[in-house]
Structures are given as C-alpha cells and as structure tokens.
Protein backbone atom coordinates (compact mmCIF):
# COMPACT_ATOMS: atom_id res chain seq x y z
CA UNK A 1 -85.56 -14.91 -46.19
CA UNK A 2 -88.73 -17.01 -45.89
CA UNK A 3 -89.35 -18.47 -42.53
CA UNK A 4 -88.12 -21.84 -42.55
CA UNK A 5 -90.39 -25.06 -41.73
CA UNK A 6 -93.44 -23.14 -41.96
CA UNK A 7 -93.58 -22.05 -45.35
CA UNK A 8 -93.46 -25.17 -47.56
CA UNK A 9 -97.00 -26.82 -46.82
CA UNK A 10 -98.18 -23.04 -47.38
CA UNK A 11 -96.35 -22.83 -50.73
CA UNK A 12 -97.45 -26.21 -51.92
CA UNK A 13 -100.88 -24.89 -51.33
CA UNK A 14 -100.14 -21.71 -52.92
CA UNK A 15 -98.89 -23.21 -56.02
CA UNK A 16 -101.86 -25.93 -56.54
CA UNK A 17 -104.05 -22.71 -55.94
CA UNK A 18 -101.94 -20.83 -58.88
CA UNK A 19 -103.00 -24.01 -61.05
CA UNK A 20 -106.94 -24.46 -60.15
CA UNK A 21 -107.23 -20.87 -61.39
CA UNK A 22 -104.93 -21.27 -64.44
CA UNK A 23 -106.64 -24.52 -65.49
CA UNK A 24 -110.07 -24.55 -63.88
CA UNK A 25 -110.23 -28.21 -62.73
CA UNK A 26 -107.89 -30.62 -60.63
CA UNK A 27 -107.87 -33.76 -63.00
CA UNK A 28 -106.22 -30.72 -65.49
CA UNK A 29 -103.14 -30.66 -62.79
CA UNK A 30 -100.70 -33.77 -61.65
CA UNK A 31 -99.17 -33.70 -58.73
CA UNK A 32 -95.61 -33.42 -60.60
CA UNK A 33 -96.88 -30.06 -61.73
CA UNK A 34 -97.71 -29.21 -57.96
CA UNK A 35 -94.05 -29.69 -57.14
CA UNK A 36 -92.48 -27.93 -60.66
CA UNK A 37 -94.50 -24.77 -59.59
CA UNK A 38 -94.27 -24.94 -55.85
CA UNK A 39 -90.50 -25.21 -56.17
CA UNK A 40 -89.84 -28.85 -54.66
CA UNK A 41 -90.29 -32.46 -55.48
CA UNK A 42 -93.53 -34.99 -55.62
CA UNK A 43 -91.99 -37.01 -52.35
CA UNK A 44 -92.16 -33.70 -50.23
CA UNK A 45 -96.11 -32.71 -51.41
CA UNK A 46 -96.68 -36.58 -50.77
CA UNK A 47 -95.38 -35.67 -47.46
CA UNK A 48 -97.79 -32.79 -46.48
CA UNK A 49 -100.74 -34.64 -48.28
CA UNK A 50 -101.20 -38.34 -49.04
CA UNK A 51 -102.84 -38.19 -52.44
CA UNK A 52 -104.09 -35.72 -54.96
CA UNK A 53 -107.48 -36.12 -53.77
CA UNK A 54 -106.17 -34.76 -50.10
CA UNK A 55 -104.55 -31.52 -51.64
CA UNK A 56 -107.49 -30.46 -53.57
CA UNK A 57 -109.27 -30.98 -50.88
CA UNK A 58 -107.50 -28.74 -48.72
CA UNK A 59 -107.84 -26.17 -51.65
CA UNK A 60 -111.20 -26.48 -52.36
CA UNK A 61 -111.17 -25.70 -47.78
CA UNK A 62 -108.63 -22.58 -48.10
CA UNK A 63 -110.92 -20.90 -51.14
CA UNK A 64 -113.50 -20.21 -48.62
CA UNK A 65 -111.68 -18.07 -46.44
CA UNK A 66 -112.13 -14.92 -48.62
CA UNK A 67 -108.13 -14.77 -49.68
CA UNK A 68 -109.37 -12.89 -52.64
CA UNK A 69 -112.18 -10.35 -51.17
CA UNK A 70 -111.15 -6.73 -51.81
CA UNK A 71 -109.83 -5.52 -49.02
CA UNK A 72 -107.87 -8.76 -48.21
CA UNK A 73 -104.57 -7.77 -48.97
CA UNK A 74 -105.06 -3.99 -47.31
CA UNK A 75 -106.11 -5.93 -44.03
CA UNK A 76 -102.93 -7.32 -44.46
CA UNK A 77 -101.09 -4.86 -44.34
CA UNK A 78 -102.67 -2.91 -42.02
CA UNK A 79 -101.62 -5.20 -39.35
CA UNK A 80 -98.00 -5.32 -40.53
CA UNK A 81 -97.61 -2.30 -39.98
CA UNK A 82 -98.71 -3.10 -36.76
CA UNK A 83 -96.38 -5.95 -35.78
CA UNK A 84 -93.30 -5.30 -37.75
CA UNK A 85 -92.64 -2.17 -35.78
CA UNK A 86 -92.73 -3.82 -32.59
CA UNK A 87 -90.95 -7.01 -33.25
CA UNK A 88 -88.59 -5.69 -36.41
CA UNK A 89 -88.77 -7.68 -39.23
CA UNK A 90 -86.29 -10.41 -38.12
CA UNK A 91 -88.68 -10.69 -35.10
CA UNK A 92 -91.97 -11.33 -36.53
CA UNK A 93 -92.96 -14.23 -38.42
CA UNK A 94 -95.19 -14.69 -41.48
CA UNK A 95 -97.45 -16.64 -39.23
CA UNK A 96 -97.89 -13.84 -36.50
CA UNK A 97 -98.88 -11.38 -39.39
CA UNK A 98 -101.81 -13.55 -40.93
CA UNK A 99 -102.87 -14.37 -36.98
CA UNK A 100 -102.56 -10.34 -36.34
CA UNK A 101 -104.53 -9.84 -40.27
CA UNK A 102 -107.10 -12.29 -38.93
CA UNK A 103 -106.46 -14.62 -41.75
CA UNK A 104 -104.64 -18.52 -42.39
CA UNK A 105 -100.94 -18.06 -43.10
CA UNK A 106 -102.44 -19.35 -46.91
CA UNK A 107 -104.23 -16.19 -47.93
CA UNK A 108 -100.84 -14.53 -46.77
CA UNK A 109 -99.03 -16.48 -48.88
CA UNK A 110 -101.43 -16.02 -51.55
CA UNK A 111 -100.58 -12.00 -51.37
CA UNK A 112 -97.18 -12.27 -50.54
CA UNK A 113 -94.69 -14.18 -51.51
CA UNK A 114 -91.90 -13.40 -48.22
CA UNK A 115 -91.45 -10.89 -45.76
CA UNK A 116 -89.40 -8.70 -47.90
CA UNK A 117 -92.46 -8.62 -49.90
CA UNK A 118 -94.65 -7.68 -47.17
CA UNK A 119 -92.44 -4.84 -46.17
CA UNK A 120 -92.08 -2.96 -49.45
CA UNK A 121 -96.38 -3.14 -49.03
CA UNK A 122 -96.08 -1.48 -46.26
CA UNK A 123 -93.47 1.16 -47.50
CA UNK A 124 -95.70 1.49 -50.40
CA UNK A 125 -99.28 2.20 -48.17
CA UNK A 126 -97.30 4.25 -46.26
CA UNK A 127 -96.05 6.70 -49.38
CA UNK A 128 -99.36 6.10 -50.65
CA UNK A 129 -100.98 8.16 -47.56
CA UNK A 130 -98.98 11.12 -48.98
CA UNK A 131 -100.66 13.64 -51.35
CA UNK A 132 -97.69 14.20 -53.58
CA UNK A 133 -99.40 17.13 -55.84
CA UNK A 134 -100.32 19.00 -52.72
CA UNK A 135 -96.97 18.40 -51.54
CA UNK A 136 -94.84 19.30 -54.33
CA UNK A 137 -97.15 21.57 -56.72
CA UNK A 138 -95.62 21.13 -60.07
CA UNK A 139 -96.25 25.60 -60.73
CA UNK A 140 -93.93 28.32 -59.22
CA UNK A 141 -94.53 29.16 -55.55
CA UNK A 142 -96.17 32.69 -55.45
CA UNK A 143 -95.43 33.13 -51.68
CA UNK A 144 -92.91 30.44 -50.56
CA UNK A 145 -93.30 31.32 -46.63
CA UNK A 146 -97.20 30.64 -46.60
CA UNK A 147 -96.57 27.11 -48.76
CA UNK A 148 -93.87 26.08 -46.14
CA UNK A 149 -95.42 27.39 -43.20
CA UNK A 150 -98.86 24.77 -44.83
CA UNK A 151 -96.65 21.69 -46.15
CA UNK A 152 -94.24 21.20 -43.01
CA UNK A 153 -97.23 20.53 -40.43
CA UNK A 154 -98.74 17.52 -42.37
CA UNK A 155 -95.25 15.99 -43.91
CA UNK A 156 -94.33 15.80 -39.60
CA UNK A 157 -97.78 14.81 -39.07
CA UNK A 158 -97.35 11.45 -41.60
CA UNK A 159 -93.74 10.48 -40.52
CA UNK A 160 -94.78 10.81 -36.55
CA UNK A 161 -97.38 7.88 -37.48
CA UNK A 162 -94.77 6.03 -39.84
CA UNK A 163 -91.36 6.55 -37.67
CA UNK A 164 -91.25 3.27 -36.33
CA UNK A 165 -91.28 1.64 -39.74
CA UNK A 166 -88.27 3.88 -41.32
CA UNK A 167 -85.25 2.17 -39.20
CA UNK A 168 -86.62 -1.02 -40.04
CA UNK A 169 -87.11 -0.12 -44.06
CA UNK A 170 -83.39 2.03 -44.46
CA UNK A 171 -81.86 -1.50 -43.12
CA UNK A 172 -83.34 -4.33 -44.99
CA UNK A 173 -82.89 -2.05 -48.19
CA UNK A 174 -79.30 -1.10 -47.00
CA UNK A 175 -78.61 -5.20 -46.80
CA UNK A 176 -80.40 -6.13 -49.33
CA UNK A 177 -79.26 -4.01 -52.73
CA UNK A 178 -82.16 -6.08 -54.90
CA UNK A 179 -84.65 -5.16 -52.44
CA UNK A 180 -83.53 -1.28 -52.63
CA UNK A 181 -84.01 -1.26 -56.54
CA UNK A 182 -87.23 -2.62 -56.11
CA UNK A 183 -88.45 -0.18 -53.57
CA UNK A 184 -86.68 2.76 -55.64
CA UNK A 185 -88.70 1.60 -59.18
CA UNK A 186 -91.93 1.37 -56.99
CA UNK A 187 -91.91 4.20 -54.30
CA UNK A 188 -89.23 6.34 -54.02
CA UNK A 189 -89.00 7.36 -57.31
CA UNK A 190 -92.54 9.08 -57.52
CA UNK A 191 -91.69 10.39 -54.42
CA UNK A 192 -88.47 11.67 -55.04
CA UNK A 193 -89.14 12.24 -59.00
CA UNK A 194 -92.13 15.03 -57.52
CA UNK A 195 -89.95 16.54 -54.99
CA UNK A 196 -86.59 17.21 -57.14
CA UNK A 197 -89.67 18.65 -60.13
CA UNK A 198 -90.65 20.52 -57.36
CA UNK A 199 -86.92 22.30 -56.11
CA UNK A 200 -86.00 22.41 -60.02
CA UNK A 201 -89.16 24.40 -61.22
CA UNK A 202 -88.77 26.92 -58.14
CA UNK A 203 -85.62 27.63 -59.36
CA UNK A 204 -86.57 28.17 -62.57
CA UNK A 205 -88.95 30.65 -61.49
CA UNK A 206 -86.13 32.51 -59.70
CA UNK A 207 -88.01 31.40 -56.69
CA UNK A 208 -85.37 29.69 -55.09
CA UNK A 209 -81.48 30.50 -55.79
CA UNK A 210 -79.58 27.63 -58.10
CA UNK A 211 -78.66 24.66 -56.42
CA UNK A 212 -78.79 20.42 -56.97
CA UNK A 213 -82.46 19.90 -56.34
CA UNK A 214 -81.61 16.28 -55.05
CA UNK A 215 -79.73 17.66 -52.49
CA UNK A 216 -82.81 19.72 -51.61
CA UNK A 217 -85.38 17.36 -51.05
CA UNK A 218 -82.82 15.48 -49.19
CA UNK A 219 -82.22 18.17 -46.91
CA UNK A 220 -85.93 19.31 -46.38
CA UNK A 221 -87.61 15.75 -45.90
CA UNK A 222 -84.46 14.64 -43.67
CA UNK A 223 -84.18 17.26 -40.73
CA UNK A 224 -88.45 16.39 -40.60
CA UNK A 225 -87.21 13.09 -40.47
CA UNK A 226 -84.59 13.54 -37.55
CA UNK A 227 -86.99 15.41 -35.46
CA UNK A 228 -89.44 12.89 -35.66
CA UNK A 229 -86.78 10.07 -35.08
CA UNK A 230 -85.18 11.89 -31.86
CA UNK A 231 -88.93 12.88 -30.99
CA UNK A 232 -89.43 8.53 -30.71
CA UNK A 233 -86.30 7.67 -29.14
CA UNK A 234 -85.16 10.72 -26.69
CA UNK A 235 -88.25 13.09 -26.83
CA UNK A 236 -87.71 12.87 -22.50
CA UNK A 237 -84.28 13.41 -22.95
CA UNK A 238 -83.88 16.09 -25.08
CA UNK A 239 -85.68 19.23 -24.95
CA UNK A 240 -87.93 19.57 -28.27
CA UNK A 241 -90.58 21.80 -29.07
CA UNK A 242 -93.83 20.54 -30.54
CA UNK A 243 -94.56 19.50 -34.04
CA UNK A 244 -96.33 22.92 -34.71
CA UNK A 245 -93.60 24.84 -33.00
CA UNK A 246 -91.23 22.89 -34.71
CA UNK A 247 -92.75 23.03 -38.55
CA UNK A 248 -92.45 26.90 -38.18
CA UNK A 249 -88.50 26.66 -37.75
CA UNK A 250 -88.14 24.06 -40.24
CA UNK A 251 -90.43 26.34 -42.64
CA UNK A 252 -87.93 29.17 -41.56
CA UNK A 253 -85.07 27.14 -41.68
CA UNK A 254 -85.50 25.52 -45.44
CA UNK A 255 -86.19 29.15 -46.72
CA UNK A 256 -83.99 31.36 -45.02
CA UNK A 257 -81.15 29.07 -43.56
CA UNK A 258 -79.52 30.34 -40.18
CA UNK A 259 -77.28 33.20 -41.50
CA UNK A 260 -78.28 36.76 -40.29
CA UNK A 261 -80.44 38.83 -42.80
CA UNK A 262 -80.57 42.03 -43.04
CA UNK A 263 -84.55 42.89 -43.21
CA UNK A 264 -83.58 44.71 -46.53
CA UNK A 265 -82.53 42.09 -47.72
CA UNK A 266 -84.80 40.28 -50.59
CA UNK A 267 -82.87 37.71 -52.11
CA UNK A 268 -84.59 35.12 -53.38
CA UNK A 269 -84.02 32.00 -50.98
C-alpha cells in the first residue's frame, strides 16, 4: 500500500542508491539497471531526471543528508509512533513521517520500504521496551503474590504509553494475513514464546494448577490490555480505579480468580 504519486521519484532514487553502494561508481550502472531494480522502465526515470548525469547527481545531493548515521532509522521511528496514532495509518503519509523524523522522504525510503514496513518498526520498538526475562523469569515462582503484585504495575505502565498504537496494529495484521506472519516470526513470538515458558514451567513446579499456558498469557496480558484500552476511550465515562489500584486486582485476579476461598484453603493457583 505505498502512497501513490509520491513514491516513484523516491524509489528511483532508492534503487540508483542500492547500486552506487553495490558497485562503487556511476559509469559501473546504466540507466536500464536503474529501472530493472527500481521496478519500472527507462522512459519513466527519463521522466524524473533527464540524463544519467542528473540522477547521480541528485544521489551524490541525498548522501549528505546522514540517511545512514546511527540513530537514523530510530529517529524514524520515534516520530511514527508519533503520527500514526493520531492520523491511523491510512491517514498519514510516508511524506508526513520523514517531515515529522526531520528527514527527506529519501532517507525514509532508504529504511523502509512502505508503511506496512514502518509499522511492524514500530510494533517491534515498542516490544523491544519490554524486559522479557524480568517479565517472564524462566525459574519457578517462590512467592507468586509478591511477583504479580511487581510485574502487573510496569506491564500497565508500557501499554498506557503504547495503547494508541494496538487498534491500529490488531487491524492492518487482521487485513493483511502476510503482514501478521511477519510480525508473528519477528515480535510476537519472543514475546509470546517467553510468556507460555513462563505459565508452562509454573506449572511444572506445581506452582500453578494444569492448564493451556497459551490460554494463560492470553488471559493475563489481555484484561491489562482492556483496562488500558477503556482507560483511553471511556476513562470519564466509566468509573476505573488507577493503574496501581488496578494492578493489585489484576495481581489478585490472575492468581486467585473471583470464586470465594476459604482462608484454609492452599491450593496452588
């Protein structure tokens, strides 16, 4: 779903970009080889520039905007996740994310090849910001109240920051079945890979009772999710407690359900 008209100039550039660094000098590269790699024909490059001499030229301009400085493609990012949010993805344009990234739409397209591209950076920064081990230890839980009572507040704390960006991510990968297998081999499967480790070895332990650890991580990651969602779009409306409030019944509720115990009662959650 590349923006059309105002991607092809940027993709010709792109591509004769892709060949200076393969080949290390312009009289190494034809203009036919331009269009093979940029995915069009030598009448539509002629179009953009008038000669060879013209595109290298513009090359030789675009290299000195610091596309490749580390950092470049985090700065990126960064403002994504600033725009997509408020516009959605349909709404926002390649070009307003390089003009909100403070760079030319080139050195985005030199990072990324689409907005669907873009967006599974985003989902990926965002996961990133998680500290899976601390998360999901991979040893038995010696005193599963205190570890809830500790993980809850910061797993809230991360999807408060990230809500915005969830809607948006569950419905391009929800139209878009390549882009879901894509974001499963590269996020969610760490993610979800530590979490089910996690459920399976408490039960192992005889920490937790037997049950599909799946399921689980499911359950505990999506009512934090919920809370943070209504918290966004009816948090006036509907009368919530705060996050810390909040991570101490989730704590209780993951562990201990809503069923009546009897305070004799010490079977194992």
């Amino acid at each position: 779903m590349t923006d059309h008209g105002e991607g092809r100039q940027v993709q010709i550039l792109l591509a004769a970009r892709e060949l200076l660094a393969e080949r290390g000098l312009p009289t190494a590269i034809s203009v036919q080889d331009v269009a093979v790699r940029a995915g069009t024909t030598k009448v539509t490059v002629y179009r953009y520039f008038p000669s060879k001499e013209a595109l290298f030229a513009e090359v030789a301009a675009s290299l000195g905007d610091g596309s490749d400085l580390p950092g470049r493609r985090d700065q990126i990012v960064a403002a994504a996740l600033r725009v997509v949010p408020r516009y959605g993805l349909h709404g926002v344009t390649m070009e307003r994310i390089a003009e909100e990234a403070g760079v030319s739409p080139a050195t985005l397209y030199w990072h990324f090849k689409n907005k669907e591209d873009v967006l599974l950076a985003m989902v990926e920064q965002m996961i990133g910001q998680m500290d899976i081990a601390g998360i999901f230890p991979p040893e038995p839980l010696e005193d599963a109240d205190a570890f809830m009572q500790a993980v809850v507040p910061p797993v809230i704390r991360l999807l408060e920051e990230r809500v915005n960006l969830m809607p948006i991510a569950m419905a391009e990968l929800t139209t878009h079945p390549e882009l879901a297998a894509v974001a499963y081999s590269r996020v969610f499967a760490r993610v979800w890979g530590a979490a089910i480790a996690f459920m399976a070895k408490q039960t192992e332990a005889g920490v937790f009772r037997p049950g599909h650890p799946f399921l689980r991580m499911q359950a505990f990651i999506g009512m934090l999710l919920m809370y943070s969602l209504a918290r966004r779009n009816f948090g006036s409306l509907v009368d919530l407690p705060p996050p810390a409030e909040a991570a101490a019944e989730f704590a209780d509720l993951f562990l201990h359900g809503v069923v009546a115990q009897d305070p004799g009662d010490t079977t194992h959650v």
